[in-house]
N, C-alpha and C. Protein backbone atom coordinates (compact mmCIF):
# COMPACT_ATOMS: atom_id res chain seq x y z
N UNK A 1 0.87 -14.68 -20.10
CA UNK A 1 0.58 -15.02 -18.70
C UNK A 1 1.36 -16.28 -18.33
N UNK A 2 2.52 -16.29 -17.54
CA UNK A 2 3.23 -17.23 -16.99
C UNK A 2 2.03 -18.14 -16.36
N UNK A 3 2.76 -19.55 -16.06
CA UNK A 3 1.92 -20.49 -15.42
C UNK A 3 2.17 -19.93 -13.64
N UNK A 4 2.75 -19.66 -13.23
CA UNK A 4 3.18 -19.00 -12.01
C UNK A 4 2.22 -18.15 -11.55
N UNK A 5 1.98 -17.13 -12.51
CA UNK A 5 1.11 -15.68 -12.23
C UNK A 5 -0.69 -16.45 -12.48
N UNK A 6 -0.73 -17.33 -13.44
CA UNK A 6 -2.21 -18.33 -13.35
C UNK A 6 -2.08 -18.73 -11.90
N UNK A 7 -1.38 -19.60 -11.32
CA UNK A 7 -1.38 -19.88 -10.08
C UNK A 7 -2.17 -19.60 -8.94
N UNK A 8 -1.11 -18.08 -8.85
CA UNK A 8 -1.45 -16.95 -7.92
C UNK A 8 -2.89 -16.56 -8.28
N UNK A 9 -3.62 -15.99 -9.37
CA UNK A 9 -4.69 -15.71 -9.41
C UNK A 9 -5.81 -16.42 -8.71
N UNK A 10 -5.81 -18.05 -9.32
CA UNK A 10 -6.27 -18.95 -8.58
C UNK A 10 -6.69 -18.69 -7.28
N UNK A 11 -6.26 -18.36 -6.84
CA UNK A 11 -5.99 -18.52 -4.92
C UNK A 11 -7.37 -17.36 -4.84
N UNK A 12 -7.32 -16.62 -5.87
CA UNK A 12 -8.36 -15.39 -4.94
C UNK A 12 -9.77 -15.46 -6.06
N UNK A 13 -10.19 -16.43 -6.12
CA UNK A 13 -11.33 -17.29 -6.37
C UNK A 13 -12.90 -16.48 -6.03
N UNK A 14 -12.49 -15.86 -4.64
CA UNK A 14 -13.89 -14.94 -4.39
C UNK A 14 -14.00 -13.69 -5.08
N UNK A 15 -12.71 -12.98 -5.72
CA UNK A 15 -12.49 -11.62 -5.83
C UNK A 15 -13.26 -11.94 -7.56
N UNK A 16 -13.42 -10.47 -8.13
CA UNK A 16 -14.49 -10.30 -9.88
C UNK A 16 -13.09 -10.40 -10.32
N UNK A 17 -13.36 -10.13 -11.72
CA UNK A 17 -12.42 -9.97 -12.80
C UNK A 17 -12.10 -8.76 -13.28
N UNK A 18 -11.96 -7.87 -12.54
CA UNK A 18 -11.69 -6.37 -12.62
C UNK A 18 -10.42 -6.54 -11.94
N UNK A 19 -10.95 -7.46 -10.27
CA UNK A 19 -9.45 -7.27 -9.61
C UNK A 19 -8.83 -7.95 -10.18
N UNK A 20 -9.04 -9.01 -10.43
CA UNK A 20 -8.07 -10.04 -10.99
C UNK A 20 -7.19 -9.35 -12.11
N UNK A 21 -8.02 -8.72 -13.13
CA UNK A 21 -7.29 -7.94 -13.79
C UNK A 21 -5.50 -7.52 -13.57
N UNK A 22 -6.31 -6.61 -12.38
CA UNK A 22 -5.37 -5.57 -12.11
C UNK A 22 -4.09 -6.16 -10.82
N UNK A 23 -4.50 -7.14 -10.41
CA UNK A 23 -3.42 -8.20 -9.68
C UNK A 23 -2.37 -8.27 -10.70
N UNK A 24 -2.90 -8.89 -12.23
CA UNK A 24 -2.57 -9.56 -13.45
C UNK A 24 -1.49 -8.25 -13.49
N UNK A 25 -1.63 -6.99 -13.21
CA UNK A 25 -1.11 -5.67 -14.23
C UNK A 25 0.22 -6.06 -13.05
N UNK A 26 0.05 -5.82 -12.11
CA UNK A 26 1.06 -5.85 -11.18
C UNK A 26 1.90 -7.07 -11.18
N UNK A 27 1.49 -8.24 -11.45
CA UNK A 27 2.51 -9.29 -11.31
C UNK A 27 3.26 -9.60 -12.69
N UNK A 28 2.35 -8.88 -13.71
CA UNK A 28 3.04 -8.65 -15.15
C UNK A 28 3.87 -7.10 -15.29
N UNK A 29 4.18 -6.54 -14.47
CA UNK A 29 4.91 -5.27 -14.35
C UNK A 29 6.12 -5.07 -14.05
N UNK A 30 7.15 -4.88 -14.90
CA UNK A 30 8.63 -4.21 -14.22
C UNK A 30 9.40 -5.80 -14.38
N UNK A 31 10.50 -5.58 -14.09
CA UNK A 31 11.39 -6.73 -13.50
C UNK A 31 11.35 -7.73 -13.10
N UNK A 32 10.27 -7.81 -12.47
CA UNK A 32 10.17 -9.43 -11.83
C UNK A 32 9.02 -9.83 -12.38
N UNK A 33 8.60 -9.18 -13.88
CA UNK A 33 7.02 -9.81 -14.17
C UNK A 33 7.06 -11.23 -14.45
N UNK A 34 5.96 -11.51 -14.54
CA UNK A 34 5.95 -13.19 -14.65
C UNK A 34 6.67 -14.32 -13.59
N UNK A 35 7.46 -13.77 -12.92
CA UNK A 35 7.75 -14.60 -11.62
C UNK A 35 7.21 -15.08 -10.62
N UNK A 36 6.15 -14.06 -10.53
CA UNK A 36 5.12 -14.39 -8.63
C UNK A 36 5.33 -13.72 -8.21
N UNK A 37 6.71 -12.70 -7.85
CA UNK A 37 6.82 -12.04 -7.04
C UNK A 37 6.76 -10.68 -7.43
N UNK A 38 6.87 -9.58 -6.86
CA UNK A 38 6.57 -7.95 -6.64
C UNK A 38 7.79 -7.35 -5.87
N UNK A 39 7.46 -5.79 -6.54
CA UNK A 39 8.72 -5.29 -5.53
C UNK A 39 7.11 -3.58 -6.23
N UNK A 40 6.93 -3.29 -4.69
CA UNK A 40 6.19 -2.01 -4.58
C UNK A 40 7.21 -0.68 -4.09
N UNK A 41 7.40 0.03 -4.86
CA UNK A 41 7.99 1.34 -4.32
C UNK A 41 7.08 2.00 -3.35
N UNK A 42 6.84 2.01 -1.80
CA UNK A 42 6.14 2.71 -1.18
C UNK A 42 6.72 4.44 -0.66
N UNK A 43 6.04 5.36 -0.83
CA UNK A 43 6.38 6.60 -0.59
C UNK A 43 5.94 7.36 -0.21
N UNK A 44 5.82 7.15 1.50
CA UNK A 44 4.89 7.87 2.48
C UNK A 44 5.64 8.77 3.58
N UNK A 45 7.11 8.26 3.20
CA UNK A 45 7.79 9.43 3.98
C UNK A 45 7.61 10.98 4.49
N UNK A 46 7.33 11.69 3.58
CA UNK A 46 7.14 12.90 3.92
C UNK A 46 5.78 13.53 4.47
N UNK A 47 4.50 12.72 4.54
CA UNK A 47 3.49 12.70 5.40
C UNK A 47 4.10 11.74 7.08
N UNK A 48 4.40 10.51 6.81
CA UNK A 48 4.73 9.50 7.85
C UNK A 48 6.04 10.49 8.72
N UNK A 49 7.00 10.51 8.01
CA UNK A 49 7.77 10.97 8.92
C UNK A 49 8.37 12.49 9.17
N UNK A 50 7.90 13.69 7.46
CA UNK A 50 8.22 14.56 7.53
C UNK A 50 9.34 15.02 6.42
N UNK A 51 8.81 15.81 5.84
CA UNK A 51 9.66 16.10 5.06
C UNK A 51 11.67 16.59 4.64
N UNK A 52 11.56 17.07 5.67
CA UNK A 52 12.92 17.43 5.50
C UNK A 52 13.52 16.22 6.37
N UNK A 53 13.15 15.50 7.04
CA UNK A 53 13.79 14.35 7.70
C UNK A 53 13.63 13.39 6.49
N UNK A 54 13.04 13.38 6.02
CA UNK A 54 12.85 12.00 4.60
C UNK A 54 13.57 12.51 3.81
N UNK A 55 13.61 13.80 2.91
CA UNK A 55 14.35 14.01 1.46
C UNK A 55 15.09 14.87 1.54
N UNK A 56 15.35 15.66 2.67
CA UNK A 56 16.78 17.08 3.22
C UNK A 56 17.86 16.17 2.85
N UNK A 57 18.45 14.85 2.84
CA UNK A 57 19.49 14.83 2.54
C UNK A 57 19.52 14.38 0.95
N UNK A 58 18.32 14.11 0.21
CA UNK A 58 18.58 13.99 -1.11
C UNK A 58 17.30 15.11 -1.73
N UNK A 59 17.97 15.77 -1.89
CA UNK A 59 16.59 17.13 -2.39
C UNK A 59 15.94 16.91 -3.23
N UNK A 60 16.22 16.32 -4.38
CA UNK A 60 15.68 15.83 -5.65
C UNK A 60 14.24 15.33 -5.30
N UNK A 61 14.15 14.49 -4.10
CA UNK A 61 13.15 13.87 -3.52
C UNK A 61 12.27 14.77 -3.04
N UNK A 62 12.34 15.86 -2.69
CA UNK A 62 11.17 16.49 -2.81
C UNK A 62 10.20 17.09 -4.35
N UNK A 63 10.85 16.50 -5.12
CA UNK A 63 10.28 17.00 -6.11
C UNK A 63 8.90 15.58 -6.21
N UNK A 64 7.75 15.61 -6.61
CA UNK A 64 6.89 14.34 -6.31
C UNK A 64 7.28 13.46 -7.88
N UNK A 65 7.37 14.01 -8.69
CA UNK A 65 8.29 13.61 -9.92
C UNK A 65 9.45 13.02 -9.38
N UNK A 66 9.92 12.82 -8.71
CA UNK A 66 11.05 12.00 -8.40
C UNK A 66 11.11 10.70 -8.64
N UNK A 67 9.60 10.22 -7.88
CA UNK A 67 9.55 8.66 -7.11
C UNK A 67 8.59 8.17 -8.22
N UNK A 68 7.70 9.13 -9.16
CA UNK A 68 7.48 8.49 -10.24
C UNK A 68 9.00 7.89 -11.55
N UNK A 69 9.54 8.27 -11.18
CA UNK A 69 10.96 8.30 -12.33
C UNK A 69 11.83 7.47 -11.56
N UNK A 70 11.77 6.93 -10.27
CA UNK A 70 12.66 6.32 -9.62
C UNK A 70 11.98 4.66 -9.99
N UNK A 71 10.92 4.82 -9.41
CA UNK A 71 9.89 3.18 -9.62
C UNK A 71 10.23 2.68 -10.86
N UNK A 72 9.97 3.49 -12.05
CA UNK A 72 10.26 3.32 -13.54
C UNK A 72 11.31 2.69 -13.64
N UNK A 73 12.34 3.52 -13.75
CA UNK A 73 13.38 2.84 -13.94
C UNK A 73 13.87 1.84 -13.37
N UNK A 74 13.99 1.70 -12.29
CA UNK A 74 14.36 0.31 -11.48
C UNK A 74 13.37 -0.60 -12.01
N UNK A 75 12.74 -0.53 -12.37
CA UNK A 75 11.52 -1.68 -12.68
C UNK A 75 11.04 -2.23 -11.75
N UNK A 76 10.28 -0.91 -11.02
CA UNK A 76 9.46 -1.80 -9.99
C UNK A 76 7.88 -2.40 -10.26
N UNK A 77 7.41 -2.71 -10.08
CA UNK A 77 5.83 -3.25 -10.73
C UNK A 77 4.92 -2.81 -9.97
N UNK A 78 5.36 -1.38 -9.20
CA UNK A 78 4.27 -0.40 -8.59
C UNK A 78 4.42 0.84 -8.07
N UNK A 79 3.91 1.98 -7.89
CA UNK A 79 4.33 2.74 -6.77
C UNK A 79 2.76 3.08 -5.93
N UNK A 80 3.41 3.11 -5.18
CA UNK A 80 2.43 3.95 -3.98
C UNK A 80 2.58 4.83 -3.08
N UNK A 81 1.51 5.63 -3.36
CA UNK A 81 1.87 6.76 -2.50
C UNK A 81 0.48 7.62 -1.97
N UNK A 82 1.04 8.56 -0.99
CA UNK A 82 -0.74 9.60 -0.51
C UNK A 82 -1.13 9.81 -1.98
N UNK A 83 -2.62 10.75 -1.72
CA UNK A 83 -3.23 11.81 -2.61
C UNK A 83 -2.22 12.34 -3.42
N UNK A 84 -1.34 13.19 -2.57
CA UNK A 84 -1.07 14.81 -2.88
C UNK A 84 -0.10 14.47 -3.81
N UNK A 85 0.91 13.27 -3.71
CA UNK A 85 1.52 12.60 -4.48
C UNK A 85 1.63 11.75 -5.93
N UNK A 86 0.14 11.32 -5.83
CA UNK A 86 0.05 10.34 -6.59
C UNK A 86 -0.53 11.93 -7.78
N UNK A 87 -1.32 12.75 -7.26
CA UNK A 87 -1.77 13.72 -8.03
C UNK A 87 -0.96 14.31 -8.82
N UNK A 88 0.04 14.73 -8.20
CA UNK A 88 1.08 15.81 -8.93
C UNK A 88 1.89 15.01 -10.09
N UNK A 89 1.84 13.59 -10.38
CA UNK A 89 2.89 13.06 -11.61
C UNK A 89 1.84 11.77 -11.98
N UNK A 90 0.43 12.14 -12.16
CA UNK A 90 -0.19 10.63 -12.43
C UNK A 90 -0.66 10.92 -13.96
N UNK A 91 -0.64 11.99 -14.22
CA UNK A 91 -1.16 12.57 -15.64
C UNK A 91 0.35 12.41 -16.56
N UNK A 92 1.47 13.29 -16.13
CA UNK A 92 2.23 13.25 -16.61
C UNK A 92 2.90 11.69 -17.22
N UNK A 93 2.52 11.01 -15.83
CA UNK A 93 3.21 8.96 -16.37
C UNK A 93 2.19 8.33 -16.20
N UNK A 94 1.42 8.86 -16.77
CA UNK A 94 -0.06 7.74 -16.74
C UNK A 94 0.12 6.43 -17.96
N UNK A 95 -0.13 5.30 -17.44
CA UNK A 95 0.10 4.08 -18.48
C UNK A 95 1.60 3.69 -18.10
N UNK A 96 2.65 4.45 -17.09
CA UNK A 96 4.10 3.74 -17.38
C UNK A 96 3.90 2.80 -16.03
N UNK A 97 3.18 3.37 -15.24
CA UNK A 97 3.85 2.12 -13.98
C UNK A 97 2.31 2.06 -13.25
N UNK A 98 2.40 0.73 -12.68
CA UNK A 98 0.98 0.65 -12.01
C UNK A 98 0.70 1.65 -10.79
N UNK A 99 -0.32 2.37 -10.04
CA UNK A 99 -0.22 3.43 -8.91
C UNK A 99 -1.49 2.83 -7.77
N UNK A 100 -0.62 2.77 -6.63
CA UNK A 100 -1.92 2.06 -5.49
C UNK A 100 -1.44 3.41 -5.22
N UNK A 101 -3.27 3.78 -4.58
CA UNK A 101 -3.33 4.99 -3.95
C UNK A 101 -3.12 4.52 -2.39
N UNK A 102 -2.63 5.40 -1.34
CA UNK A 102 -2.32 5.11 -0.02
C UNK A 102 -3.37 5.87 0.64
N UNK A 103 -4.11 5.51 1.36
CA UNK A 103 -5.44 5.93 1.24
C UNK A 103 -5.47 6.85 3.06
N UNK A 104 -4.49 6.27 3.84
CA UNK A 104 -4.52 6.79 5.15
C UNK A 104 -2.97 6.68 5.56
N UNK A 105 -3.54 8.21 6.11
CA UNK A 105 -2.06 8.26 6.40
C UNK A 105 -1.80 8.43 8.08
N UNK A 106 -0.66 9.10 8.63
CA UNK A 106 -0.29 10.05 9.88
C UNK A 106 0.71 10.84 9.78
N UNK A 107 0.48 11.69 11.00
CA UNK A 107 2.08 12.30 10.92
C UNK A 107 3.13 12.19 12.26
N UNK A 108 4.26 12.52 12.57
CA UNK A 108 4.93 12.46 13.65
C UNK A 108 5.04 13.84 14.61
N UNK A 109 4.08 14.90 14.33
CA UNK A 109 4.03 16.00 15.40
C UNK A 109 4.17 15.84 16.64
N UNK A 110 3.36 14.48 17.13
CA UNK A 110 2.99 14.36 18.14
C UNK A 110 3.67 13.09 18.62
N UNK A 111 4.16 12.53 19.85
CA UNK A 111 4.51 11.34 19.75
C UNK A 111 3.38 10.65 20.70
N UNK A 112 3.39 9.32 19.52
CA UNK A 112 1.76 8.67 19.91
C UNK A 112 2.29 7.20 20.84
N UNK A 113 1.95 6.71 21.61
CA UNK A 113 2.44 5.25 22.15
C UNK A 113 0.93 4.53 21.23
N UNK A 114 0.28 4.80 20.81
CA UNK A 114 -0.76 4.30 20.22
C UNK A 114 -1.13 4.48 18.93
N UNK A 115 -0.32 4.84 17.50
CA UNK A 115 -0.57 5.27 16.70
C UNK A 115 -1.86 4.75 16.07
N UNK A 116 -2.23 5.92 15.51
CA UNK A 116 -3.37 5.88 14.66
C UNK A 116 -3.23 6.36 13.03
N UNK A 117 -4.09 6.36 12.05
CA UNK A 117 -4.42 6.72 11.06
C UNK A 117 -5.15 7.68 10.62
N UNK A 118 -5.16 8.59 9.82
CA UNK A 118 -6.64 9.32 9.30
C UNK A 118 -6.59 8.94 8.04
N UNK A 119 -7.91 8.72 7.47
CA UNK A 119 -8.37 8.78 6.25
C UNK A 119 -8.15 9.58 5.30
N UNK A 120 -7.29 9.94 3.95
CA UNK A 120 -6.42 11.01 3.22
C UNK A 120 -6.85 10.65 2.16
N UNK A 121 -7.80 9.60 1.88
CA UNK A 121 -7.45 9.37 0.29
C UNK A 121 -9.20 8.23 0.31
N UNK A 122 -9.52 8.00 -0.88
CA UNK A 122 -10.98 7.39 -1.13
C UNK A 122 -10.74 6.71 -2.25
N UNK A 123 -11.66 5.72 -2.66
CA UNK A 123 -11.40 4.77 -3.74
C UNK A 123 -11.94 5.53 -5.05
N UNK A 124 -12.93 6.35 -4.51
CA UNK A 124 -13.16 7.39 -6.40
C UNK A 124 -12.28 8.02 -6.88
N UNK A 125 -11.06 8.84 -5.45
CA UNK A 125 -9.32 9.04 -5.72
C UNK A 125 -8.85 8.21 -6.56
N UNK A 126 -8.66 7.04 -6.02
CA UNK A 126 -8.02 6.28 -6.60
C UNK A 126 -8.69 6.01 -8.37
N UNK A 127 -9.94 5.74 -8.44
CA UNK A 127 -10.34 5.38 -9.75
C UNK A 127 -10.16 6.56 -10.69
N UNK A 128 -10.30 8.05 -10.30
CA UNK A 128 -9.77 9.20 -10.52
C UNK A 128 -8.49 8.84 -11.59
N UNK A 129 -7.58 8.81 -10.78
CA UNK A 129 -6.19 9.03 -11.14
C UNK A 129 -5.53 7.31 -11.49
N UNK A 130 -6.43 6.90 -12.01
CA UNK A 130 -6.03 5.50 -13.16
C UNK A 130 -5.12 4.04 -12.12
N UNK A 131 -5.39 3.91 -10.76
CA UNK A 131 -4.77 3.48 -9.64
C UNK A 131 -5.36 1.96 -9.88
N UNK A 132 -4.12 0.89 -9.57
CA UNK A 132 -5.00 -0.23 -9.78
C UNK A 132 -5.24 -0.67 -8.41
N UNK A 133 -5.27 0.11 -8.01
CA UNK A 133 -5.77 -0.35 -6.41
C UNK A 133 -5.26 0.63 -5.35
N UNK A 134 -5.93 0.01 -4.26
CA UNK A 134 -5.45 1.00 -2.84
C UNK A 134 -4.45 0.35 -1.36
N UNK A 135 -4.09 1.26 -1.05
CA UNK A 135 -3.28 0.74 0.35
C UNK A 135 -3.47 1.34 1.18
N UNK A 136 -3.92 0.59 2.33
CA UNK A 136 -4.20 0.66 4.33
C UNK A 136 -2.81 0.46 4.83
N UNK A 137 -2.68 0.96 5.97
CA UNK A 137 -1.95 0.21 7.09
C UNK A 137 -2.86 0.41 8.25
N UNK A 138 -2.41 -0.47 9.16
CA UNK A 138 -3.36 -0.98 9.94
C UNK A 138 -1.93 -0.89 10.79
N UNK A 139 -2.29 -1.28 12.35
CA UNK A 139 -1.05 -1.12 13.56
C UNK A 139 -2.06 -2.38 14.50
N UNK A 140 -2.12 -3.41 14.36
CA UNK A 140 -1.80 -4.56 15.48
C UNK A 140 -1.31 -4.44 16.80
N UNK A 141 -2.01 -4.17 17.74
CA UNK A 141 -1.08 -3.55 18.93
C UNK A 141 -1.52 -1.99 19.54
N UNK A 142 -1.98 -1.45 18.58
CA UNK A 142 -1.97 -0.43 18.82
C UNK A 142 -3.96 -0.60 19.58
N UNK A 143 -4.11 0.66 20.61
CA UNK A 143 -5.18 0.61 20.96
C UNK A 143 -6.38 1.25 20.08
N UNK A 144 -5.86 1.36 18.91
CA UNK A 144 -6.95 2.10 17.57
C UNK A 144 -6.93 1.18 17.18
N UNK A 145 -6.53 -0.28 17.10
CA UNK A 145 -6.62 -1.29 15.90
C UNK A 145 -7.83 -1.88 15.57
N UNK A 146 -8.66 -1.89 16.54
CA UNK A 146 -10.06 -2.29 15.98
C UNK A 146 -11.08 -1.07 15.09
N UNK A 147 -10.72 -0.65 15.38
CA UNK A 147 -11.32 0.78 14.18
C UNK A 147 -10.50 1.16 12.88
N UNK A 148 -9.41 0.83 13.27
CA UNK A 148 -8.42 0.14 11.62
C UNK A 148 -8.99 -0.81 10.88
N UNK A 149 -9.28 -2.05 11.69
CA UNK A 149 -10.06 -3.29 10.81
C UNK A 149 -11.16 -2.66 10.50
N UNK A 150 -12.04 -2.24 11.07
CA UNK A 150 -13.47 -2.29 10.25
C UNK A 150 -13.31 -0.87 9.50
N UNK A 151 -12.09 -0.17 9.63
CA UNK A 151 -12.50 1.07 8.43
C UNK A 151 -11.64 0.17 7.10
N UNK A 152 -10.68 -0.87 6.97
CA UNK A 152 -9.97 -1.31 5.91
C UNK A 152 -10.82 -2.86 5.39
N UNK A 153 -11.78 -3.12 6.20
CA UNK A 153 -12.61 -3.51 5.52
C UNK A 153 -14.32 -3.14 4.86
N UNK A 154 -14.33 -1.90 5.18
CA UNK A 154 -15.78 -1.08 4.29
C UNK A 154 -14.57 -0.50 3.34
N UNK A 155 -13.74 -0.02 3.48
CA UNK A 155 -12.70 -0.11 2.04
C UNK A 155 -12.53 -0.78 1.25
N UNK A 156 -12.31 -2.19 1.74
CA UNK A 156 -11.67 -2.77 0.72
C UNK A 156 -13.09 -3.30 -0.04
N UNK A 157 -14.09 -3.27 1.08
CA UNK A 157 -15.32 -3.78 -0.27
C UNK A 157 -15.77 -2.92 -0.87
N UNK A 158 -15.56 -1.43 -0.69
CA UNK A 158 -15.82 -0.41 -2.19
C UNK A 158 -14.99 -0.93 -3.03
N UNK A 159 -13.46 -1.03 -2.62
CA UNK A 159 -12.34 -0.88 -3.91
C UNK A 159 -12.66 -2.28 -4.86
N UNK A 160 -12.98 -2.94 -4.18
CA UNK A 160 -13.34 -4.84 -4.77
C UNK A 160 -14.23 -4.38 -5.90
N UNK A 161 -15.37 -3.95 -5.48
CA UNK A 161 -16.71 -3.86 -6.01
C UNK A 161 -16.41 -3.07 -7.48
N UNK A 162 -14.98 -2.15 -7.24
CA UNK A 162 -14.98 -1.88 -8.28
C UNK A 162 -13.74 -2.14 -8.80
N UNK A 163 -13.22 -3.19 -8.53
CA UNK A 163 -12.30 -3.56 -9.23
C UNK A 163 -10.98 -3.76 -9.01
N UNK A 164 -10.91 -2.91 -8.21
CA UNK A 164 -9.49 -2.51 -7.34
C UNK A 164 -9.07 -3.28 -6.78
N UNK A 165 -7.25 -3.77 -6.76
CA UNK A 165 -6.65 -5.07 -5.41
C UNK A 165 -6.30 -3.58 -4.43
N UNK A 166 -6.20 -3.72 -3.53
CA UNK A 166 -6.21 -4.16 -1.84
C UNK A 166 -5.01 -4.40 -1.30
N UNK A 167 -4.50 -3.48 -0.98
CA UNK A 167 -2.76 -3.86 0.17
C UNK A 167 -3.16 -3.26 1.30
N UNK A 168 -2.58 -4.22 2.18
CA UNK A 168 -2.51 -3.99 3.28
C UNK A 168 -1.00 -4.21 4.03
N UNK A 169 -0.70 -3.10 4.61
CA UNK A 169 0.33 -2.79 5.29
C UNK A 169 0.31 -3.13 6.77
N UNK A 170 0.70 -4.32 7.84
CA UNK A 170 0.71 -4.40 8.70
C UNK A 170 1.55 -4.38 9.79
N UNK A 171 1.60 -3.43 10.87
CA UNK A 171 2.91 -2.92 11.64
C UNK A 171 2.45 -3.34 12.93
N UNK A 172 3.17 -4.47 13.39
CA UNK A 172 2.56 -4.24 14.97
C UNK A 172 3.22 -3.33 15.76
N UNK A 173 2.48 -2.10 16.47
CA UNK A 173 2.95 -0.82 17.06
C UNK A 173 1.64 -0.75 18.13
N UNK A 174 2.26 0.12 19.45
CA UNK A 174 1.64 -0.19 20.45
C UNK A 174 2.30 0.30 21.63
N UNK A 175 1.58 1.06 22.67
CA UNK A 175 2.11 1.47 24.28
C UNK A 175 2.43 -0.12 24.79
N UNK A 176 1.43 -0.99 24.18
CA UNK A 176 1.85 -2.66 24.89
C UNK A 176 2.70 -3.34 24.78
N UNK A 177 3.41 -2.93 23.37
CA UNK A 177 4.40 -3.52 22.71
C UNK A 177 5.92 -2.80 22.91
N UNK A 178 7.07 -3.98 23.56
CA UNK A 178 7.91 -3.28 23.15
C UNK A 178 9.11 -3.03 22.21
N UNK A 179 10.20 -2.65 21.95
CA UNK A 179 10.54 -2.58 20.69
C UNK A 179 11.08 -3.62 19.89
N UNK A 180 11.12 -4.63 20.74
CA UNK A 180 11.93 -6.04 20.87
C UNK A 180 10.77 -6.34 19.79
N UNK A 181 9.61 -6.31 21.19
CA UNK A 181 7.96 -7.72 20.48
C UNK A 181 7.68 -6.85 18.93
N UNK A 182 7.97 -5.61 18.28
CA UNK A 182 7.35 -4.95 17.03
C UNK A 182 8.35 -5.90 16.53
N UNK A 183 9.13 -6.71 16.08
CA UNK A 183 10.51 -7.15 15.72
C UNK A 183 9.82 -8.59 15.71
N UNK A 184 9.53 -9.17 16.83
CA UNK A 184 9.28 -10.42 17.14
C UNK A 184 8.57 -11.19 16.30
N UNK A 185 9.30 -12.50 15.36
CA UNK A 185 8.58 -13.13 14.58
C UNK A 185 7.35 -13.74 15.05
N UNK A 186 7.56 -14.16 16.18
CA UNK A 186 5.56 -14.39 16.80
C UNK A 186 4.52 -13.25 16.53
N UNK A 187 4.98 -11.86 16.76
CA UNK A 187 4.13 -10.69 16.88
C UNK A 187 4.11 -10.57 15.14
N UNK A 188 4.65 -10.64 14.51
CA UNK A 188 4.88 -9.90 12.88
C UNK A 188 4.13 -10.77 12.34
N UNK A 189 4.43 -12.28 12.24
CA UNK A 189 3.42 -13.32 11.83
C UNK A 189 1.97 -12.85 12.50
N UNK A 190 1.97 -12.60 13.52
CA UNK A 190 0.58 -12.79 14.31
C UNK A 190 -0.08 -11.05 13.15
N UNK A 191 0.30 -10.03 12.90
CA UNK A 191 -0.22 -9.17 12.47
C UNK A 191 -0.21 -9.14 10.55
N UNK A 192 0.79 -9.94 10.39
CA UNK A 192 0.29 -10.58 8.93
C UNK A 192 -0.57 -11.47 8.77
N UNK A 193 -1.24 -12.33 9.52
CA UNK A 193 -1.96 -13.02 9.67
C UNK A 193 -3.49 -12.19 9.78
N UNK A 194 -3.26 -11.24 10.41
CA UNK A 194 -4.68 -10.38 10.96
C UNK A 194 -4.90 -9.29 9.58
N UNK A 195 -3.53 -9.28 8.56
CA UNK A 195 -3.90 -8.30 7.68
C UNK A 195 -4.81 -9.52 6.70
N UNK A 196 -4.37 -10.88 6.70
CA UNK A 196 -4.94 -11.91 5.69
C UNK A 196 -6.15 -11.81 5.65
N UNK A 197 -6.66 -12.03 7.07
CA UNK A 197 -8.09 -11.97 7.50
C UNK A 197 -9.44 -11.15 7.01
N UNK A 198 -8.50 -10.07 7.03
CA UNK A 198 -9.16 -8.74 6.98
C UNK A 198 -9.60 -8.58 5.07
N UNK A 199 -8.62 -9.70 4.49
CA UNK A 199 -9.36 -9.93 3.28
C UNK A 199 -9.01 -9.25 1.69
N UNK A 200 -7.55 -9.00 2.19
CA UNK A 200 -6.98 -8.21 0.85
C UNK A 200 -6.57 -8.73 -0.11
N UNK A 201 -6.49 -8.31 -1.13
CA UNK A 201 -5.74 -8.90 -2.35
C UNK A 201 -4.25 -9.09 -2.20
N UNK A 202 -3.45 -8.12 -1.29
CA UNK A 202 -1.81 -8.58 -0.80
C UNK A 202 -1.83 -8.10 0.17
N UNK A 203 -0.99 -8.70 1.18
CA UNK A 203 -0.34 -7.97 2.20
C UNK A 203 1.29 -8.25 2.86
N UNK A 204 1.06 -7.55 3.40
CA UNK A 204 2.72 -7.56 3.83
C UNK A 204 2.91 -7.55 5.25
């Protein structure tokens, strides 16, 4: 345990020693272990934006074995991804790389000026399939965002309770917002700030 990665633990003083643990697995994982810092392979493309628009130009990527074998090797110190994903290659590389389950997702059928979320994934998922934790996104801006906060925080106090760290993904998106202000270091600070709040173990 670097003096760096003691540090960081420090800071989250309220959280048990389950999460702490599993913070510990992630900042001791891959390439940049022992530094402080992280690099998460996130892989929500093909729910978020659709499949053949995400991996039609590299096919391989539809295989869900892909992005387990991609994280690996690069040495990333996580992957994350939906259910359907994390299911199909978590047995096969179980023990090689840490796995946050992505717990809500959307899709692009429809075009939303207000995006929202649905619920895709649960923290017994996650404890299921050996996950050291879970990931929200949340949309700042958006006119669903208050029903984002209070569903990513009765989340995050199951996943705590049992052990699990906590990412939170924060996008400010919005009919109010325009494409400039999603960009805007006032607006991006202001919705990393609102993911802090909300009480996770990381966010972005």
């Amino acid at each position: 345990m670097t003096q760096r990665v003691q540090e960081i633990l420090s800071w989250y003083g309220s959280d048990n020693p389950g999460t702490l643990t599993n913070l510990a697995r992630l900042l001791n994982h891959g390439r940049l272990a022992g530094t402080g810092k992280m690099v998460i392979l996130p892989v929500d493309q093909g729910f978020e934006h659709g499949p053949a628009r995400s991996f039609g130009p590299n096919p391989p990527a539809y295989d869900p074995r892909y992005h387990f074998e991609l994280a690996i090797e690069s040495g990333c110190s996580a992957y994350a991804a939906p259910l359907g994903f994390l299911e199909a290659g978590a047995r096969t590389f179980a023990g090689e790389i840490p796995l946050i389950l992505k717990v809500n997702d959307h899709d692009v059928l429809l075009d939303e000026g207000d995006p929202h979320q649905a619920l895709t994934g649960s923290v017994s998922d996650a404890l299921r399939l050996g996950c050291v934790g879970i990931g929200f996104t949340i949309y700042p801006g958006s006119s669903h965002r208050l029903a984002m906060y209070q569903q990513i925080r009765a989340y995050a106090e199951e996943a705590k309770r049992y052990g699990l760290v906590v990412v939170i993904w924060s996008y400010p998106r919005g009919s109010g917002l325009s494409k400039a202000g999603e960009t805007a270091i006032d607006v991006t600070s202001y919705a990393a700030h609102i993911a802090a709040q909300l009480g996770p173990t990381s966010s972005k």
